[in-house]
Protein backbone atom coordinates (compact mmCIF):
# COMPACT_ATOMS: atom_id res chain seq x y z
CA UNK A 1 2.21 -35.04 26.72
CA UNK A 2 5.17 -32.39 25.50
CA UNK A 3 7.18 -35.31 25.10
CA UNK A 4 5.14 -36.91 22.61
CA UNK A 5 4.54 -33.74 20.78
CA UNK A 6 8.99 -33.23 20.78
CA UNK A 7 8.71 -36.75 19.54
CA UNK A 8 6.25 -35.96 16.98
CA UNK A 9 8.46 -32.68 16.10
CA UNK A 10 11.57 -34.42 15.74
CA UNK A 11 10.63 -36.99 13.11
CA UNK A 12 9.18 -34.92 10.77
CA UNK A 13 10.45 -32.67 8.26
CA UNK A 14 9.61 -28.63 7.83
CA UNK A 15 7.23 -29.49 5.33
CA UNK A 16 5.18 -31.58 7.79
CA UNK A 17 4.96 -29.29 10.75
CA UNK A 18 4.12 -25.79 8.87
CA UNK A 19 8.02 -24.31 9.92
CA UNK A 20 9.95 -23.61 6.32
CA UNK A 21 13.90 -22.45 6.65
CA UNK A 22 14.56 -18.77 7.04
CA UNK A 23 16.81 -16.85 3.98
CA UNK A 24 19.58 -19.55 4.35
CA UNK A 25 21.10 -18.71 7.57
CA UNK A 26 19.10 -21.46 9.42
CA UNK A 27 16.29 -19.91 10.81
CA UNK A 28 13.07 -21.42 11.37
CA UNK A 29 10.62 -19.02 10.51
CA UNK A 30 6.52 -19.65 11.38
CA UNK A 31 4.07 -18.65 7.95
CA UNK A 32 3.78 -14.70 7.51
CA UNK A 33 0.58 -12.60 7.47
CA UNK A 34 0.33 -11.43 3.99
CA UNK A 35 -1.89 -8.80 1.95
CA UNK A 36 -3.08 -7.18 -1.22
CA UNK A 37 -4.69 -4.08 -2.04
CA UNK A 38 -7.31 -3.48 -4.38
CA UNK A 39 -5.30 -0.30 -5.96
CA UNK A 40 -2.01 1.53 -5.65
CA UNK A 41 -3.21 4.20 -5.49
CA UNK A 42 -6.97 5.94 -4.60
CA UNK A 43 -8.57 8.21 -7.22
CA UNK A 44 -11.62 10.92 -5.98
CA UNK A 45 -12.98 12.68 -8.65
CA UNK A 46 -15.44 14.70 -10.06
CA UNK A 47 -16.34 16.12 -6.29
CA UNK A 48 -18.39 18.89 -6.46
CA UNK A 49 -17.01 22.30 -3.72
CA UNK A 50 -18.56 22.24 -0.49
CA UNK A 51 -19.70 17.99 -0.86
CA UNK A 52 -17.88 15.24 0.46
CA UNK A 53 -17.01 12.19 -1.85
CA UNK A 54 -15.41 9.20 -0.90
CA UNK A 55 -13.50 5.84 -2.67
CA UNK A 56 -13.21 2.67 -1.07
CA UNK A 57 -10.17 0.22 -1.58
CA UNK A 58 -9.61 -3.70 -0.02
CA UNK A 59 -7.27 -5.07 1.78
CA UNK A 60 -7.10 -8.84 1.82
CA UNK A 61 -5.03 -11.07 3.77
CA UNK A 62 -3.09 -13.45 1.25
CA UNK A 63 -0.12 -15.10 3.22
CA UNK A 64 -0.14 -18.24 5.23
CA UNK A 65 -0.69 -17.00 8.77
CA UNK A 66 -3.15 -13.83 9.98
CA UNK A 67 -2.27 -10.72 8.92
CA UNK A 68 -1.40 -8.28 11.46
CA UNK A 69 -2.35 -4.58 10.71
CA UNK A 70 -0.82 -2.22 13.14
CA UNK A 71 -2.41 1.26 11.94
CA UNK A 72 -3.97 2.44 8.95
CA UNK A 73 -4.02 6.49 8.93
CA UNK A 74 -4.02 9.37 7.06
CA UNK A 75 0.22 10.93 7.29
CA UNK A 76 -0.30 13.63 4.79
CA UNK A 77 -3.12 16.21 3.88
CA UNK A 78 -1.85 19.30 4.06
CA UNK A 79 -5.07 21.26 2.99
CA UNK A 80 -6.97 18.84 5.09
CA UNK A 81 -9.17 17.42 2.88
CA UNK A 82 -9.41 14.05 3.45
CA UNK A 83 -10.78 11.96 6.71
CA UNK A 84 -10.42 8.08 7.48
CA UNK A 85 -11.91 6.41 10.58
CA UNK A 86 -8.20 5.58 11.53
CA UNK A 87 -7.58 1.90 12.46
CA UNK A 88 -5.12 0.42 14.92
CA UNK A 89 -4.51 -3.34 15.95
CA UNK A 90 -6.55 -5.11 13.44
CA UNK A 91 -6.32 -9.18 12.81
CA UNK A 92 -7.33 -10.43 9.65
CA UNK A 93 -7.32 -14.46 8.71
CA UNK A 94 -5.60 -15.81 5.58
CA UNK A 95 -8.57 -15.01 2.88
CA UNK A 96 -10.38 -12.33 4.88
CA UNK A 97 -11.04 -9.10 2.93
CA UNK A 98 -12.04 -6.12 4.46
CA UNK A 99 -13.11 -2.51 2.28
CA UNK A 100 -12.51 0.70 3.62
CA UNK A 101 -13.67 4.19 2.76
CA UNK A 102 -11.80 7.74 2.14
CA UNK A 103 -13.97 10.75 1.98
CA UNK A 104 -12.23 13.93 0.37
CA UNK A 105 -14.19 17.16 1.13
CA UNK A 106 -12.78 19.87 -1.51
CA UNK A 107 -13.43 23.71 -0.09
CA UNK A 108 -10.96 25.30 -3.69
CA UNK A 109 -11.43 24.70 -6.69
CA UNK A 110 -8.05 22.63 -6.93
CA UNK A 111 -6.75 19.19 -6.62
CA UNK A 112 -5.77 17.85 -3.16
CA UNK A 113 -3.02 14.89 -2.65
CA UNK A 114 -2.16 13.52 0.95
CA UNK A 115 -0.63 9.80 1.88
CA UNK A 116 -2.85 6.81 3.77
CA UNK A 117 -0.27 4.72 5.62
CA UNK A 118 -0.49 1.08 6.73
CA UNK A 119 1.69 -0.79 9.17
CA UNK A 120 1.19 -4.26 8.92
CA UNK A 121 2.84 -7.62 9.28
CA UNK A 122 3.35 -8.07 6.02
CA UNK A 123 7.39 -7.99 5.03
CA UNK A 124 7.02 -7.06 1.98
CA UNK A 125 4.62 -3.92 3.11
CA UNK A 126 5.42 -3.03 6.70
CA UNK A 127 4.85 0.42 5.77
CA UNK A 128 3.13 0.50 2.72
CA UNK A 129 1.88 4.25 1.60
CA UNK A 130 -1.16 4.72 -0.52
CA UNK A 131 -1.07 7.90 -2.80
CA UNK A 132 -4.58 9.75 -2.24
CA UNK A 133 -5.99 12.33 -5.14
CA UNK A 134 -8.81 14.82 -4.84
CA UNK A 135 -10.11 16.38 -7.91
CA UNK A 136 -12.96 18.94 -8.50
CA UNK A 137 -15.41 18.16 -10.87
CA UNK A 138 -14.60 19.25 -14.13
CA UNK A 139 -10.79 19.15 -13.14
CA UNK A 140 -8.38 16.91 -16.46
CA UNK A 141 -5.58 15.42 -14.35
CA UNK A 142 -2.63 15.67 -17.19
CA UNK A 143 -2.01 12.55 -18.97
CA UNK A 144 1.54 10.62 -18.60
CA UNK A 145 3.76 11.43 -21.12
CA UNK A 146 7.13 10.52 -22.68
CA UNK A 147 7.68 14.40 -23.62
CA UNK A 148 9.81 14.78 -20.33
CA UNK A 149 12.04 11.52 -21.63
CA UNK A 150 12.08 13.47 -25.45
CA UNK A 151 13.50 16.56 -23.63
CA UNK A 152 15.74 14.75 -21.77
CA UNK A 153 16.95 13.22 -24.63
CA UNK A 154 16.98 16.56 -27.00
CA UNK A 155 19.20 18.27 -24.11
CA UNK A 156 21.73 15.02 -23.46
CA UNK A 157 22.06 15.24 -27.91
CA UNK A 158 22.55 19.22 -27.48
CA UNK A 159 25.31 18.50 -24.62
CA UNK A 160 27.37 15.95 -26.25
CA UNK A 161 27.32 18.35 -29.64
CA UNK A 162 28.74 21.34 -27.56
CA UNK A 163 30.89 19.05 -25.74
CA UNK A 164 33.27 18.25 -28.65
CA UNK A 165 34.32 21.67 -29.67
């Protein structure tokens, strides 16, 4: 029976049996598990002191072949404020989506940051780190601005005017 399957093999191209070449140095490479996320980054606000609040994101397997997720955890939280269910050796198939929850748990009236990490098999992601942000109620994150790039600019005009003399 392997015979006829070598047979089978052999007269067909890599389109027809589900291999594709690797990057040009002749590997033959099997599909990849693949994902998205739902954000780049996860947002808790308006969390009143002494009450937990959480945010959910997705992850959804995209590629052609399951996607392998090694560990999801928290890596940094300093003022320990936030708390996953930490997940290790999870399988998802190509279209499967699966939501998770982060609950932050502010004790000062401050914002929090800390890091969720995944390890998947996902090359393009195989340690992907998602940015985590508490904020108290009532708390104005500050807007992104281009003043920074204006300074910048204002200092590198003031430098090349001194520069000359």
């Amino acid at each position: 029976m392997s015979i006829l399957a070598l047979t089978f093999l052999v007269g067909c191209g890599p389109q027809d049996t589900g291999l594709t070449n690797g990057n040009n140095d002749n590997d033959i490479v099997n599909g990849t598990g693949r994902m998205t996320l739902s954000v780049t980054e996860l947002v808790i606000e308006h969390i009143v002191l002494g009450f937990s609040q959480s945010a959910q994101f997705t992850v959804e397997s995209v590629g052609d072949a399951n996607l392998q997720i090694y560990e999801m955890r928290i890596v940094a939280d300093t003022d320990d404020v936030f708390f996953f269910n930490e997940l290790e050796n999870l399988e998802m198939a190509p279209g499967q989506s699966e939501s998770y929850s982060v609950v932050a748990d502010l004790t000062v009236d401050a914002p929090s940051y800390g890091e969720l990490r995944l390890r998947t098999s996902d090359p393009d992601a195989a340690a992907l780190i998602l940015p985590l942000h508490a904020y108290p109620e009532g708390y104005v994150p500050p807007e992104d601005t281009d003043t920074e790039d204006t300074d910048t600019e204002d200092t590198d005009t003031a430098a090349d005017s001194g520069g000359g003399a």
